[in-house]
PDBML (XML) file of the C-alpha atoms, coordinates in Angstrom:
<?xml version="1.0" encoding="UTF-8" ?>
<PDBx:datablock datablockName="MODEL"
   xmlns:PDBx="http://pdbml.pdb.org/schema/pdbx-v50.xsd"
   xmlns:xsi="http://www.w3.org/2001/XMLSchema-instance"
   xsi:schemaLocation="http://pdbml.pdb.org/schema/pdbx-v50.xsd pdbx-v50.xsd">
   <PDBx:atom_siteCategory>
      <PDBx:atom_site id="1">
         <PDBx:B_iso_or_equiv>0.00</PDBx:B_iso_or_equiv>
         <PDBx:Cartn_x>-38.898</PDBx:Cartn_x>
         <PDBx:Cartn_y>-61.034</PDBx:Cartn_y>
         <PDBx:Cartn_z>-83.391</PDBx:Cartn_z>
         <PDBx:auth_asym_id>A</PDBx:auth_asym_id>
         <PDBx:auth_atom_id>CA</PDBx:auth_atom_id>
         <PDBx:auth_comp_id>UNK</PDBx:auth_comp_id>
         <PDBx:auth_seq_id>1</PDBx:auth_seq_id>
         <PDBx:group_PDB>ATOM</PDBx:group_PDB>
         <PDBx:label_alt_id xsi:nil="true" />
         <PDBx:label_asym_id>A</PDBx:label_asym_id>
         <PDBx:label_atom_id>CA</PDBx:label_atom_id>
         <PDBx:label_comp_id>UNK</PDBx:label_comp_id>
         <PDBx:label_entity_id>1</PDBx:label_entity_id>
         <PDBx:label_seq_id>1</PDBx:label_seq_id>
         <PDBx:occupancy>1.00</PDBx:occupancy>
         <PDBx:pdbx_PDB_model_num>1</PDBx:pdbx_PDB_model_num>
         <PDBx:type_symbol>C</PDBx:type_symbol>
      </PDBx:atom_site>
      <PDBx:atom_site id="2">
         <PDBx:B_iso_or_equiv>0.00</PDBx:B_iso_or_equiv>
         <PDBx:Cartn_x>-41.846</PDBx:Cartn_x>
         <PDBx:Cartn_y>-62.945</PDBx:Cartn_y>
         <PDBx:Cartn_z>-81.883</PDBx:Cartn_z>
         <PDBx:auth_asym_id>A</PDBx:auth_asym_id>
         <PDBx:auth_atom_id>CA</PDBx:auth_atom_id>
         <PDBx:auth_comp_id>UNK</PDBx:auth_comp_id>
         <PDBx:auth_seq_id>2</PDBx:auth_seq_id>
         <PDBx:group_PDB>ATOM</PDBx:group_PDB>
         <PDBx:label_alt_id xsi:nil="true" />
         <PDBx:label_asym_id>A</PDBx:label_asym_id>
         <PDBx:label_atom_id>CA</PDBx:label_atom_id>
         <PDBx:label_comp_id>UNK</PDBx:label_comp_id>
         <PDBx:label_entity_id>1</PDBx:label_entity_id>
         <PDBx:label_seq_id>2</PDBx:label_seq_id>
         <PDBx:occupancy>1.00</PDBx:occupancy>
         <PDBx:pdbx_PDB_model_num>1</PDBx:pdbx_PDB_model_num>
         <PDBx:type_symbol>C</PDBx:type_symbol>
      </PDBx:atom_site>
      <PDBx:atom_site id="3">
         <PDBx:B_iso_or_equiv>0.00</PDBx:B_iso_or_equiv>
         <PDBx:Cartn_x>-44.120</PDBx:Cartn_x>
         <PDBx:Cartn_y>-59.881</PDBx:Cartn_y>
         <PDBx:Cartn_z>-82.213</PDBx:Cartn_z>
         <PDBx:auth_asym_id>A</PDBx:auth_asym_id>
         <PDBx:auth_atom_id>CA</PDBx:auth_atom_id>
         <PDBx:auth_comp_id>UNK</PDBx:auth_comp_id>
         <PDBx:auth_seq_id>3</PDBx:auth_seq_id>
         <PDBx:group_PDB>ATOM</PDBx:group_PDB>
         <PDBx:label_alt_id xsi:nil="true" />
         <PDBx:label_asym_id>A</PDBx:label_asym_id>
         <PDBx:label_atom_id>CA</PDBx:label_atom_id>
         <PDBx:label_comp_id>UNK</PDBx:label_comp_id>
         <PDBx:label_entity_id>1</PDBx:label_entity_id>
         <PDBx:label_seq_id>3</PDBx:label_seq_id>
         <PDBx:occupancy>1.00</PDBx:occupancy>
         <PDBx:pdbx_PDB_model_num>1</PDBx:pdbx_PDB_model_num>
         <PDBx:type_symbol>C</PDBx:type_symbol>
      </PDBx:atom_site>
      <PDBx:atom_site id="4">
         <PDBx:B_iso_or_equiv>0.00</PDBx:B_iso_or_equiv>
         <PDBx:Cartn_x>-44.358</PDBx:Cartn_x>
         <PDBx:Cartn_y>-59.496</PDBx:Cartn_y>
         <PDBx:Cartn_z>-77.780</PDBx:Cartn_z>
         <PDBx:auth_asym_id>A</PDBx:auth_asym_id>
         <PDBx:auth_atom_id>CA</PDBx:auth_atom_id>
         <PDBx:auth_comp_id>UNK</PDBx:auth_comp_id>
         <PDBx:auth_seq_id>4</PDBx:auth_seq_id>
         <PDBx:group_PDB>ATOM</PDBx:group_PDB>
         <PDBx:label_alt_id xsi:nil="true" />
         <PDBx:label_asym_id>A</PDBx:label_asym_id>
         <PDBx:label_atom_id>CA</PDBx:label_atom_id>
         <PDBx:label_comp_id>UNK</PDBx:label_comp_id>
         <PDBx:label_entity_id>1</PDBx:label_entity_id>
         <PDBx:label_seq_id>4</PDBx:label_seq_id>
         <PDBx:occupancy>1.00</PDBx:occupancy>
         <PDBx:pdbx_PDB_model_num>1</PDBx:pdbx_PDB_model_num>
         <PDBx:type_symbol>C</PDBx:type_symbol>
      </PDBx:atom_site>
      <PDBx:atom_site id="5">
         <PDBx:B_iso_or_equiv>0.00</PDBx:B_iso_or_equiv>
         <PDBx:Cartn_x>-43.497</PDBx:Cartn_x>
         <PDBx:Cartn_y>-56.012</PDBx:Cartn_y>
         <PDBx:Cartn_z>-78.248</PDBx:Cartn_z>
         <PDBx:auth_asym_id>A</PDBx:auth_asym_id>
         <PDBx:auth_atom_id>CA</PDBx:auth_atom_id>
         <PDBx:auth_comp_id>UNK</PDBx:auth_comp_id>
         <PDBx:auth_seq_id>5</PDBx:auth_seq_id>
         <PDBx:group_PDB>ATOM</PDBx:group_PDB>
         <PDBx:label_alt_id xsi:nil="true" />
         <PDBx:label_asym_id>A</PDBx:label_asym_id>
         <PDBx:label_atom_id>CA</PDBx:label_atom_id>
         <PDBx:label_comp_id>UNK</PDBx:label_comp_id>
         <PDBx:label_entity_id>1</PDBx:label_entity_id>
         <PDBx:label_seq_id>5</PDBx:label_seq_id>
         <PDBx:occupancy>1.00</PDBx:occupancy>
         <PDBx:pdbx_PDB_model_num>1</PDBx:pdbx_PDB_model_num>
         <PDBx:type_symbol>C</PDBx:type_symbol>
      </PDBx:atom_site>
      <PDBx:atom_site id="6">
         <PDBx:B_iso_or_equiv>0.00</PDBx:B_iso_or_equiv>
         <PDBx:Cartn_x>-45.036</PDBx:Cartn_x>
         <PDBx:Cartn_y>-54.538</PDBx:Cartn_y>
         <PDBx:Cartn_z>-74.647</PDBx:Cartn_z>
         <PDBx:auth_asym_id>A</PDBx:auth_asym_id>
         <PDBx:auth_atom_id>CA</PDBx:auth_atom_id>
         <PDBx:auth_comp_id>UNK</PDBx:auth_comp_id>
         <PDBx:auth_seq_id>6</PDBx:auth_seq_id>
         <PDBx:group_PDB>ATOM</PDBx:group_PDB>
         <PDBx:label_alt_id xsi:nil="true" />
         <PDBx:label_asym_id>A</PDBx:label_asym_id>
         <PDBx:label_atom_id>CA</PDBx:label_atom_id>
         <PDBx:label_comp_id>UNK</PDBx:label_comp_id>
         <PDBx:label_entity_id>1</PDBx:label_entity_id>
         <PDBx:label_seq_id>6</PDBx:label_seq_id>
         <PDBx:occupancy>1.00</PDBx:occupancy>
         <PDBx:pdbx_PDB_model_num>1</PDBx:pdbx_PDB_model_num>
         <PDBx:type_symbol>C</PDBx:type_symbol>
      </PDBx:atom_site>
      <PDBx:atom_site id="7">
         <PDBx:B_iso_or_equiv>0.00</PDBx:B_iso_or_equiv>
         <PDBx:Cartn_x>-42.059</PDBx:Cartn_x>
         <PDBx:Cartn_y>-57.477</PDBx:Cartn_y>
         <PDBx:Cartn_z>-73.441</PDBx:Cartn_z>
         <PDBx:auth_asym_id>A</PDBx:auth_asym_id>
         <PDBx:auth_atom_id>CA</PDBx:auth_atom_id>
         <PDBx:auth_comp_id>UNK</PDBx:auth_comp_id>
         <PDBx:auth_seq_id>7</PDBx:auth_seq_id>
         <PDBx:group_PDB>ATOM</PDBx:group_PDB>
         <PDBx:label_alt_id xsi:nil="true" />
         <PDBx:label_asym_id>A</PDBx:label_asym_id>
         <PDBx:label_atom_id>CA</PDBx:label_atom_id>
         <PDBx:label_comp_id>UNK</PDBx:label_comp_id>
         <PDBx:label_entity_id>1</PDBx:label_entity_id>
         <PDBx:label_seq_id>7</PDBx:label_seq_id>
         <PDBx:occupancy>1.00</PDBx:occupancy>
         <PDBx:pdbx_PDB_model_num>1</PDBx:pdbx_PDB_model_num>
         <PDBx:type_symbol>C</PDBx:type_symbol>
      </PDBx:atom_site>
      <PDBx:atom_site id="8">
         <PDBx:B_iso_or_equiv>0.00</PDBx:B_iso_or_equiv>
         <PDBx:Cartn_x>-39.793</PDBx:Cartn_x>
         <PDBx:Cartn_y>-56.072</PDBx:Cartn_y>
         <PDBx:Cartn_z>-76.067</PDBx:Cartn_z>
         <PDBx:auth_asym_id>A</PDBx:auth_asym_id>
         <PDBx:auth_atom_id>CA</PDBx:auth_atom_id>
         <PDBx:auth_comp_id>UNK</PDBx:auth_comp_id>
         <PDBx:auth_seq_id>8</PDBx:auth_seq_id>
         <PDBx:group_PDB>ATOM</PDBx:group_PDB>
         <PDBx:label_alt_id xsi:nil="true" />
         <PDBx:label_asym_id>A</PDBx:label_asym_id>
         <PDBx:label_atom_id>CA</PDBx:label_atom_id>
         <PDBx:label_comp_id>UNK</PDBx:label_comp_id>
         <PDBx:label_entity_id>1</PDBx:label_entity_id>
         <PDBx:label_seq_id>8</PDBx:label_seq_id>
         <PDBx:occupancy>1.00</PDBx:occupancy>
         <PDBx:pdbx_PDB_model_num>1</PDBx:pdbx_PDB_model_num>
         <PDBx:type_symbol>C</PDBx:type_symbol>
      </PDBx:atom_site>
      <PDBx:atom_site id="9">
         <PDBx:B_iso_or_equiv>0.00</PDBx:B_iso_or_equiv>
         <PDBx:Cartn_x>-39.953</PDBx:Cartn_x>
         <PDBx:Cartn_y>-52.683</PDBx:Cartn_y>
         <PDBx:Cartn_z>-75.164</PDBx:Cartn_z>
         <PDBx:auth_asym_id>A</PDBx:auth_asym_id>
         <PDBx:auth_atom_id>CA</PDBx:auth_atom_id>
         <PDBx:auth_comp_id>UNK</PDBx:auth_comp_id>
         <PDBx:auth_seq_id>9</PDBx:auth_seq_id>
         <PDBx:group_PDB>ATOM</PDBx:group_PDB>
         <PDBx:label_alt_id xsi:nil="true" />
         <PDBx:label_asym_id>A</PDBx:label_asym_id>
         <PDBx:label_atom_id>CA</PDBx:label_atom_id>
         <PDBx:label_comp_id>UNK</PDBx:label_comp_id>
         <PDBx:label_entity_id>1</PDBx:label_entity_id>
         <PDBx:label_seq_id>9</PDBx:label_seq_id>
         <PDBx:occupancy>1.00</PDBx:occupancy>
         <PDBx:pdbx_PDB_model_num>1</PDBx:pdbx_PDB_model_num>
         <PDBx:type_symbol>C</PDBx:type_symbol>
      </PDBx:atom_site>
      <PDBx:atom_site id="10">
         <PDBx:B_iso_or_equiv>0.00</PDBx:B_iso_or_equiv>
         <PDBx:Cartn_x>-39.892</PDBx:Cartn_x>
         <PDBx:Cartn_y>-53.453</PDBx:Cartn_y>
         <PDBx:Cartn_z>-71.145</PDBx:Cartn_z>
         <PDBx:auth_asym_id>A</PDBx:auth_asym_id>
         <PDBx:auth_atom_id>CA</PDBx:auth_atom_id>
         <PDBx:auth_comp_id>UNK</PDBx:auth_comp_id>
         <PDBx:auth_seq_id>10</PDBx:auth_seq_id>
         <PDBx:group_PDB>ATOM</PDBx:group_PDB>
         <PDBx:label_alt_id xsi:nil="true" />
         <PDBx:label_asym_id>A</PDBx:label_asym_id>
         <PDBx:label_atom_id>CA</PDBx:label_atom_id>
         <PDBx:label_comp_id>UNK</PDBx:label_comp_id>
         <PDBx:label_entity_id>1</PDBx:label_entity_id>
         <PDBx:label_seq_id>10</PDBx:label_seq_id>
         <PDBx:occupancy>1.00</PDBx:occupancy>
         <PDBx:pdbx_PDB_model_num>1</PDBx:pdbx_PDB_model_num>
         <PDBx:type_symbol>C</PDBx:type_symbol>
      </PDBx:atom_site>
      <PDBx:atom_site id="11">
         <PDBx:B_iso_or_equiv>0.00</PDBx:B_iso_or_equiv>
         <PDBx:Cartn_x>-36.065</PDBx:Cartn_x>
         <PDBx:Cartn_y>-55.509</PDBx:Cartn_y>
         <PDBx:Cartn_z>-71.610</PDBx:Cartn_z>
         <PDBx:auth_asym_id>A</PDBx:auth_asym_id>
         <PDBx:auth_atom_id>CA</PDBx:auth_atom_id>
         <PDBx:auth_comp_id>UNK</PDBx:auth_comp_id>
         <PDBx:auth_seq_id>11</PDBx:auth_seq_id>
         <PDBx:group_PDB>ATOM</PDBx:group_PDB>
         <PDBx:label_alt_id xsi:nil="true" />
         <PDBx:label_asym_id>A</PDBx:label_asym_id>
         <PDBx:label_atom_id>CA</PDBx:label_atom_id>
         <PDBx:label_comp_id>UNK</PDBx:label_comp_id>
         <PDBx:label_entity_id>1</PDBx:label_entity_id>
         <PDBx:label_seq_id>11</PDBx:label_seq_id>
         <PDBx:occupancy>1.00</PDBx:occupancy>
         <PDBx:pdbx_PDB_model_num>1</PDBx:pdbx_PDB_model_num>
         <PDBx:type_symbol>C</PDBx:type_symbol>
      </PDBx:atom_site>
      <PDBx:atom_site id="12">
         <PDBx:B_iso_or_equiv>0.00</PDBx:B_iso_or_equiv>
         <PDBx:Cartn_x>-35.053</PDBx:Cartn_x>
         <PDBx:Cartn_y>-52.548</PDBx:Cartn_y>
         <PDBx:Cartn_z>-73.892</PDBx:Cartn_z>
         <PDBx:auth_asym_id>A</PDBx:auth_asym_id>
         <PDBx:auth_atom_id>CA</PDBx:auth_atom_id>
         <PDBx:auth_comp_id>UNK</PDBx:auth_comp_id>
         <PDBx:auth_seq_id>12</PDBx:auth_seq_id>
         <PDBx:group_PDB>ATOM</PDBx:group_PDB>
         <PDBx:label_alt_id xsi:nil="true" />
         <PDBx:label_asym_id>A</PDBx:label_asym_id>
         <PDBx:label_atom_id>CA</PDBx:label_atom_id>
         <PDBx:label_comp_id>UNK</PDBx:label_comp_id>
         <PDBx:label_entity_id>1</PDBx:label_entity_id>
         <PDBx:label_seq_id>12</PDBx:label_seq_id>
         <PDBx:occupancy>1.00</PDBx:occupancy>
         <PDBx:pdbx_PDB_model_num>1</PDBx:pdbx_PDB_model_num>
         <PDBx:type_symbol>C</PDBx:type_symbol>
      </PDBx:atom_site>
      <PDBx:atom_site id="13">
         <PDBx:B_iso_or_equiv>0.00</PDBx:B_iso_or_equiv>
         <PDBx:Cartn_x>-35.302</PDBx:Cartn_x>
         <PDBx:Cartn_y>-49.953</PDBx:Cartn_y>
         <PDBx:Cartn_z>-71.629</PDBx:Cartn_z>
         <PDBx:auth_asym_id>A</PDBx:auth_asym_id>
         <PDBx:auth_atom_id>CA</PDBx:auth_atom_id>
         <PDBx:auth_comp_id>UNK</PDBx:auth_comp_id>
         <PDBx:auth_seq_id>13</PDBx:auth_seq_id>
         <PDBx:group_PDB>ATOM</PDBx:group_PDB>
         <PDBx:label_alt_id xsi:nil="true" />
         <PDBx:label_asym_id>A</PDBx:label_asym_id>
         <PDBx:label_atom_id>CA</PDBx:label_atom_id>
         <PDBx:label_comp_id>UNK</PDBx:label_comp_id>
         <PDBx:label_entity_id>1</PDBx:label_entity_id>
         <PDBx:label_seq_id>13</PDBx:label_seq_id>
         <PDBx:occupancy>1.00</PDBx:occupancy>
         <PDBx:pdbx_PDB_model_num>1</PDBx:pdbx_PDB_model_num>
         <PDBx:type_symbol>C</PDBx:type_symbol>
      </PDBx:atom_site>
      <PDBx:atom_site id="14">
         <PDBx:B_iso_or_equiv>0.00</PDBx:B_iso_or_equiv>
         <PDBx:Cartn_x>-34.139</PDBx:Cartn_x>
         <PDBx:Cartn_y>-52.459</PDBx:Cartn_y>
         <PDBx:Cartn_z>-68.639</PDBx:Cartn_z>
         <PDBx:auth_asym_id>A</PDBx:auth_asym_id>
         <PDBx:auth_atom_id>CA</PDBx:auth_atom_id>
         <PDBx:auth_comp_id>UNK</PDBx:auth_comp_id>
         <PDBx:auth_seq_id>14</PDBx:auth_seq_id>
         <PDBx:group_PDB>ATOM</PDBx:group_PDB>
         <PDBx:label_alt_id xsi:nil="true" />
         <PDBx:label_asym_id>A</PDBx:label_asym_id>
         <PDBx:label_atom_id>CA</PDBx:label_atom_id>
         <PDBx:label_comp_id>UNK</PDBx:label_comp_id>
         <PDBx:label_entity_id>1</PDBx:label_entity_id>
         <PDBx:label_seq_id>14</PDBx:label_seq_id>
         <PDBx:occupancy>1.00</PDBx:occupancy>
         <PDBx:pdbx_PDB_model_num>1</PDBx:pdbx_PDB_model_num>
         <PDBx:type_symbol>C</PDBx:type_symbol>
      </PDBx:atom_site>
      <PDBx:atom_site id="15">
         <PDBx:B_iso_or_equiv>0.00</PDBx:B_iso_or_equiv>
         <PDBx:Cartn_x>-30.996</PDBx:Cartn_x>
         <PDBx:Cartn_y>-53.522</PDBx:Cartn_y>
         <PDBx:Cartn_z>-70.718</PDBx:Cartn_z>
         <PDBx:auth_asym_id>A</PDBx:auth_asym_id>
         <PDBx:auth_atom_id>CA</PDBx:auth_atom_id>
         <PDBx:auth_comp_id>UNK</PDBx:auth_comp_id>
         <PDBx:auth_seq_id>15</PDBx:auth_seq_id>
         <PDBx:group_PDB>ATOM</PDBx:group_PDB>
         <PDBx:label_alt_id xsi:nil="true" />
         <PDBx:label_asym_id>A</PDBx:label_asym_id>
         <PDBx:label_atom_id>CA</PDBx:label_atom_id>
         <PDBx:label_comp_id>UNK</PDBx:label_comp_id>
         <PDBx:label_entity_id>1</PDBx:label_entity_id>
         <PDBx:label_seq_id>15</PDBx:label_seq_id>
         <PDBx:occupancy>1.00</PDBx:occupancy>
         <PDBx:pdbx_PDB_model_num>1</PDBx:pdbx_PDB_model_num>
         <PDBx:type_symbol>C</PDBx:type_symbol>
      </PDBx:atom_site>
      <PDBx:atom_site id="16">
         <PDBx:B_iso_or_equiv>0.00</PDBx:B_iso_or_equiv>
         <PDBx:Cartn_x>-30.374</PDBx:Cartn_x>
         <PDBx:Cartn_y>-49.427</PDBx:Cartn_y>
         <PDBx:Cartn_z>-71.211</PDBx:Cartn_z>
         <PDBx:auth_asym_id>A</PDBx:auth_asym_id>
         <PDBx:auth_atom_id>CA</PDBx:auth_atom_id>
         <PDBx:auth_comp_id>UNK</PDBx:auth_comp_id>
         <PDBx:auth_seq_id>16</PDBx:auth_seq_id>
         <PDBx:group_PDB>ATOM</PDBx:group_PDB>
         <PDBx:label_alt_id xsi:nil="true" />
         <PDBx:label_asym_id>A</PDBx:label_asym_id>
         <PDBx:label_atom_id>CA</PDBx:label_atom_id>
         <PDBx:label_comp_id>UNK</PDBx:label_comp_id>
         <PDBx:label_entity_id>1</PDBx:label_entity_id>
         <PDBx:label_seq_id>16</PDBx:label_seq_id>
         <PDBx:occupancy>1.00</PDBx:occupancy>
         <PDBx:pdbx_PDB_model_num>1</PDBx:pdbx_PDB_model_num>
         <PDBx:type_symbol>C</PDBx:type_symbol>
      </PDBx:atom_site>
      <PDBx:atom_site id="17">
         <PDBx:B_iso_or_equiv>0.00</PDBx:B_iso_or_equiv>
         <PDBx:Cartn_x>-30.312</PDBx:Cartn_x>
         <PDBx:Cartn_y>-49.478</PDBx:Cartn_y>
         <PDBx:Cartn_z>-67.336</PDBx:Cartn_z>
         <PDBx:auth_asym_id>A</PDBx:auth_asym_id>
         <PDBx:auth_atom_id>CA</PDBx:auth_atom_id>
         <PDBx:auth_comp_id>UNK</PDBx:auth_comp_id>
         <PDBx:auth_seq_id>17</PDBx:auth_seq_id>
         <PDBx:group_PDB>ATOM</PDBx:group_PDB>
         <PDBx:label_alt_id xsi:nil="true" />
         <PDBx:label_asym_id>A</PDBx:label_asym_id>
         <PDBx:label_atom_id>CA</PDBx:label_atom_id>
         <PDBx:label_comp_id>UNK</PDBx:label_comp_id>
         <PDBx:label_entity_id>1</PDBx:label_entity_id>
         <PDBx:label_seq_id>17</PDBx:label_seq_id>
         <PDBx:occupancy>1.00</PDBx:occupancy>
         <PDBx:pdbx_PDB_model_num>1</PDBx:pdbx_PDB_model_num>
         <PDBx:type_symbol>C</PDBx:type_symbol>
      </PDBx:atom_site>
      <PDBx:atom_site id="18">
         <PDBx:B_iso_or_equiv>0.00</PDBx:B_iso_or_equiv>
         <PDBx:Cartn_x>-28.350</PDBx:Cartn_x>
         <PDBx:Cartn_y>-52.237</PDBx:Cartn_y>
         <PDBx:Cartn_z>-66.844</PDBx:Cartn_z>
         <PDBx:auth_asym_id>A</PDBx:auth_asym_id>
         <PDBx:auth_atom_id>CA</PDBx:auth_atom_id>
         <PDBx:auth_comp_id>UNK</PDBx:auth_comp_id>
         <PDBx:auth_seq_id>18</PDBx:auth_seq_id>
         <PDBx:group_PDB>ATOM</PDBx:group_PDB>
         <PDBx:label_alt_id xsi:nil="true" />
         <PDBx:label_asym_id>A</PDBx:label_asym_id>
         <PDBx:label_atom_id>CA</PDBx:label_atom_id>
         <PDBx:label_comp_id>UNK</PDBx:label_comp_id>
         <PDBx:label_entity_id>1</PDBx:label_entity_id>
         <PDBx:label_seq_id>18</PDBx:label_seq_id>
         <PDBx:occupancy>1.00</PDBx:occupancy>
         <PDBx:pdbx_PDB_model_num>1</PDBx:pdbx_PDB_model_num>
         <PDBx:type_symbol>C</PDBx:type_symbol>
      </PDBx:atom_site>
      <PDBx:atom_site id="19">
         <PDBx:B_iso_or_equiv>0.00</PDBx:B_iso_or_equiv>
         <PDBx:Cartn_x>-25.705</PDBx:Cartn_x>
         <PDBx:Cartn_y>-50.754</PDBx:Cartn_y>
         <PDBx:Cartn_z>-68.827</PDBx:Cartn_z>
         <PDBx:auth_asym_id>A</PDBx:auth_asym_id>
         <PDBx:auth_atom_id>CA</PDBx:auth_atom_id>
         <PDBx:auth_comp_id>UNK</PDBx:auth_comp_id>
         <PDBx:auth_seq_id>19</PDBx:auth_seq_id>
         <PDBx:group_PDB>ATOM</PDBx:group_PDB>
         <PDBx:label_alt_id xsi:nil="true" />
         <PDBx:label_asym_id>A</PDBx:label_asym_id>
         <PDBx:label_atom_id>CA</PDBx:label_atom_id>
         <PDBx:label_comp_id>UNK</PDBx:label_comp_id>
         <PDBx:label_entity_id>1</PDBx:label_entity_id>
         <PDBx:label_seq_id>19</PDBx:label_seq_id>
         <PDBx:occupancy>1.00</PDBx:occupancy>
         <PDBx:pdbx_PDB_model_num>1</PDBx:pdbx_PDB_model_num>
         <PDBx:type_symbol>C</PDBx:type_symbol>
      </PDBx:atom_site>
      <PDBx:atom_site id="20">
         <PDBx:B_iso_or_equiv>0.00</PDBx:B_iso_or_equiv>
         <PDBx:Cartn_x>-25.528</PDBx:Cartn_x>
         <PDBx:Cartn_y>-47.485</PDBx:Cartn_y>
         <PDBx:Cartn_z>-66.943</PDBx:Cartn_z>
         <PDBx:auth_asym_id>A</PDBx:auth_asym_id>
         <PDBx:auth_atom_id>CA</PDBx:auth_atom_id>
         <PDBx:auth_comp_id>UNK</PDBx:auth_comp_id>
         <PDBx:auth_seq_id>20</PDBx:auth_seq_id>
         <PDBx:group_PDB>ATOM</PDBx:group_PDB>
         <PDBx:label_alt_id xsi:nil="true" />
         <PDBx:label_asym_id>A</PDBx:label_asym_id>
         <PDBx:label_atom_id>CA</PDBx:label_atom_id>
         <PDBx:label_comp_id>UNK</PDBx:label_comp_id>
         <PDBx:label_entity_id>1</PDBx:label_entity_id>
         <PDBx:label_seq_id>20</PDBx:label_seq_id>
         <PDBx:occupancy>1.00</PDBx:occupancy>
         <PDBx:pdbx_PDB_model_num>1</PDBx:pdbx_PDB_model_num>
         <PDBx:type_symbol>C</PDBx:type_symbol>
      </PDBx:atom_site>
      <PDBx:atom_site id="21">
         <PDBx:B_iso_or_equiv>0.00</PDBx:B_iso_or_equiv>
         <PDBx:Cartn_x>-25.084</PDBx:Cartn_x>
         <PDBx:Cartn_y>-49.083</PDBx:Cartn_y>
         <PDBx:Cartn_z>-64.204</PDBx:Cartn_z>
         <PDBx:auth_asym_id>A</PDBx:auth_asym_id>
         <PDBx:auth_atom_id>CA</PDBx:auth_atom_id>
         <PDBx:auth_comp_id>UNK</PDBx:auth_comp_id>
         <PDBx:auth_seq_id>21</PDBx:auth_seq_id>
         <PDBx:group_PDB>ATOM</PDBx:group_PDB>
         <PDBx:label_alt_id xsi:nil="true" />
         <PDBx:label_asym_id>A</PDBx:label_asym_id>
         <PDBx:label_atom_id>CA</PDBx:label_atom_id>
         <PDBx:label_comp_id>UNK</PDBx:label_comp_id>
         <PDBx:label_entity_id>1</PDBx:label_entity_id>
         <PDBx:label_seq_id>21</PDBx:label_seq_id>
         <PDBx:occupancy>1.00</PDBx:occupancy>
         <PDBx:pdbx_PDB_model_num>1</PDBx:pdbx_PDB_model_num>
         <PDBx:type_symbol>C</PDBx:type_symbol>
      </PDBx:atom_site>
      <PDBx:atom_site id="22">
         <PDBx:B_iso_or_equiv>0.00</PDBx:B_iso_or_equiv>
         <PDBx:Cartn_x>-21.777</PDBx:Cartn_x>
         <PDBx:Cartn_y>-51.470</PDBx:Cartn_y>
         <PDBx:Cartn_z>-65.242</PDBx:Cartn_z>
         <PDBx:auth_asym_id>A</PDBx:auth_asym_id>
         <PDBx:auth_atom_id>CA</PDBx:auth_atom_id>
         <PDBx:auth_comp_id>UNK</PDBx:auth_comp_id>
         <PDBx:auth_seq_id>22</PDBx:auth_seq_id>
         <PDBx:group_PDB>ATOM</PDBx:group_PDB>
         <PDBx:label_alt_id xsi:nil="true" />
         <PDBx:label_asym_id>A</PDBx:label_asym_id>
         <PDBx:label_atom_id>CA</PDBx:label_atom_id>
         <PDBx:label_comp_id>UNK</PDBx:label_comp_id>
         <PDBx:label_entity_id>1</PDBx:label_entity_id>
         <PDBx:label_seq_id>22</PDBx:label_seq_id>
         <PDBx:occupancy>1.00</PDBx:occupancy>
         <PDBx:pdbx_PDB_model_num>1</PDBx:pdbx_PDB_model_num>
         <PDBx:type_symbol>C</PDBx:type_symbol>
      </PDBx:atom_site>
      <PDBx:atom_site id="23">
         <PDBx:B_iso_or_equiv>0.00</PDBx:B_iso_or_equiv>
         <PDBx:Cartn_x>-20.447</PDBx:Cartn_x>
         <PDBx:Cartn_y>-48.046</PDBx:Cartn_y>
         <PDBx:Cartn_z>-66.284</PDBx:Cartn_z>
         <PDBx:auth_asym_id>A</PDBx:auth_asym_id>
         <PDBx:auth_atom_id>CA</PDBx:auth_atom_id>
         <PDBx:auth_comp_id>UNK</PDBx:auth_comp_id>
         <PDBx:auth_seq_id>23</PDBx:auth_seq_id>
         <PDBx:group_PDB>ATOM</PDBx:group_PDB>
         <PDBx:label_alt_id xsi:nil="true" />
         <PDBx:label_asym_id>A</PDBx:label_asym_id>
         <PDBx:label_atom_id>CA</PDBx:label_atom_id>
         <PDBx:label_comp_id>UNK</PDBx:label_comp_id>
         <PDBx:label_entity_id>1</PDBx:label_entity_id>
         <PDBx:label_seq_id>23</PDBx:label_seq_id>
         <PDBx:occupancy>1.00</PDBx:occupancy>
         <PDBx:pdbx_PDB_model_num>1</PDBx:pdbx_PDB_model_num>
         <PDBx:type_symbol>C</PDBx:type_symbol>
      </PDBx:atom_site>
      <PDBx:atom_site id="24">
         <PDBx:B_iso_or_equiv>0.00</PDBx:B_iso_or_equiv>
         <PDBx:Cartn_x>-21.306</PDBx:Cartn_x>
         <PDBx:Cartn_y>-46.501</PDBx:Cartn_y>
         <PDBx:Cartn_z>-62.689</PDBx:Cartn_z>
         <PDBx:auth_asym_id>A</PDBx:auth_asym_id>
         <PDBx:auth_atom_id>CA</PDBx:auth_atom_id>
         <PDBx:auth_comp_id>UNK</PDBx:auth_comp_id>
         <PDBx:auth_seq_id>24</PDBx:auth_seq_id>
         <PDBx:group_PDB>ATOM</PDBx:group_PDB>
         <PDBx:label_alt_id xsi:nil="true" />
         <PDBx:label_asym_id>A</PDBx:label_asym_id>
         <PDBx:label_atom_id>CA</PDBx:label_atom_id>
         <PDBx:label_comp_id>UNK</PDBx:label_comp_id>
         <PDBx:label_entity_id>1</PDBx:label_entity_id>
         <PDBx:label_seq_id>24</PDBx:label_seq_id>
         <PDBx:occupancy>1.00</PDBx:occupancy>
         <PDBx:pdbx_PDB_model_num>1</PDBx:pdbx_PDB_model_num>
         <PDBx:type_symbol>C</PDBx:type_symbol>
      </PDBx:atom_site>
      <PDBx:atom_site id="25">
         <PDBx:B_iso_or_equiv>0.00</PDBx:B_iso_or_equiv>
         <PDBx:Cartn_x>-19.783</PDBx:Cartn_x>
         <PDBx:Cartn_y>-49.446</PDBx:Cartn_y>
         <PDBx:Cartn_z>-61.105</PDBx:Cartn_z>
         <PDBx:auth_asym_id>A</PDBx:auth_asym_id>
         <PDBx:auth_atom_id>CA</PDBx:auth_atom_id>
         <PDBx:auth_comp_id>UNK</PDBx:auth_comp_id>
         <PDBx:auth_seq_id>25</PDBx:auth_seq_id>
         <PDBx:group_PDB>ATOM</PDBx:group_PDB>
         <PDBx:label_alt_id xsi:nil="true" />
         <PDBx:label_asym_id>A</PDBx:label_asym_id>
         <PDBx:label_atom_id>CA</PDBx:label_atom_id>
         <PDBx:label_comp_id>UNK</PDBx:label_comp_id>
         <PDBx:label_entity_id>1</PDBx:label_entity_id>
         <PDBx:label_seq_id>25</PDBx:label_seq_id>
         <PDBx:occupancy>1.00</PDBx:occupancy>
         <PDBx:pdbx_PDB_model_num>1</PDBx:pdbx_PDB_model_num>
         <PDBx:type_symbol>C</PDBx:type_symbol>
      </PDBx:atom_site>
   </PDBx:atom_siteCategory>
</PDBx:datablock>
């Protein structure tokens, strides 16, 4: 929404991650 897409794009593929791994868990 603030137009930092490169930080955007970096926490949506971290969040993706993070959510794997509270499934694996």
């Amino acid at each position: 929404a603030e137009g930092d897409e490169s930080l955007a794009a970096l926490y949506r593929a971290l969040g993706d991650a993070e959510d794997r791994h509270a499934e694996l868990y």
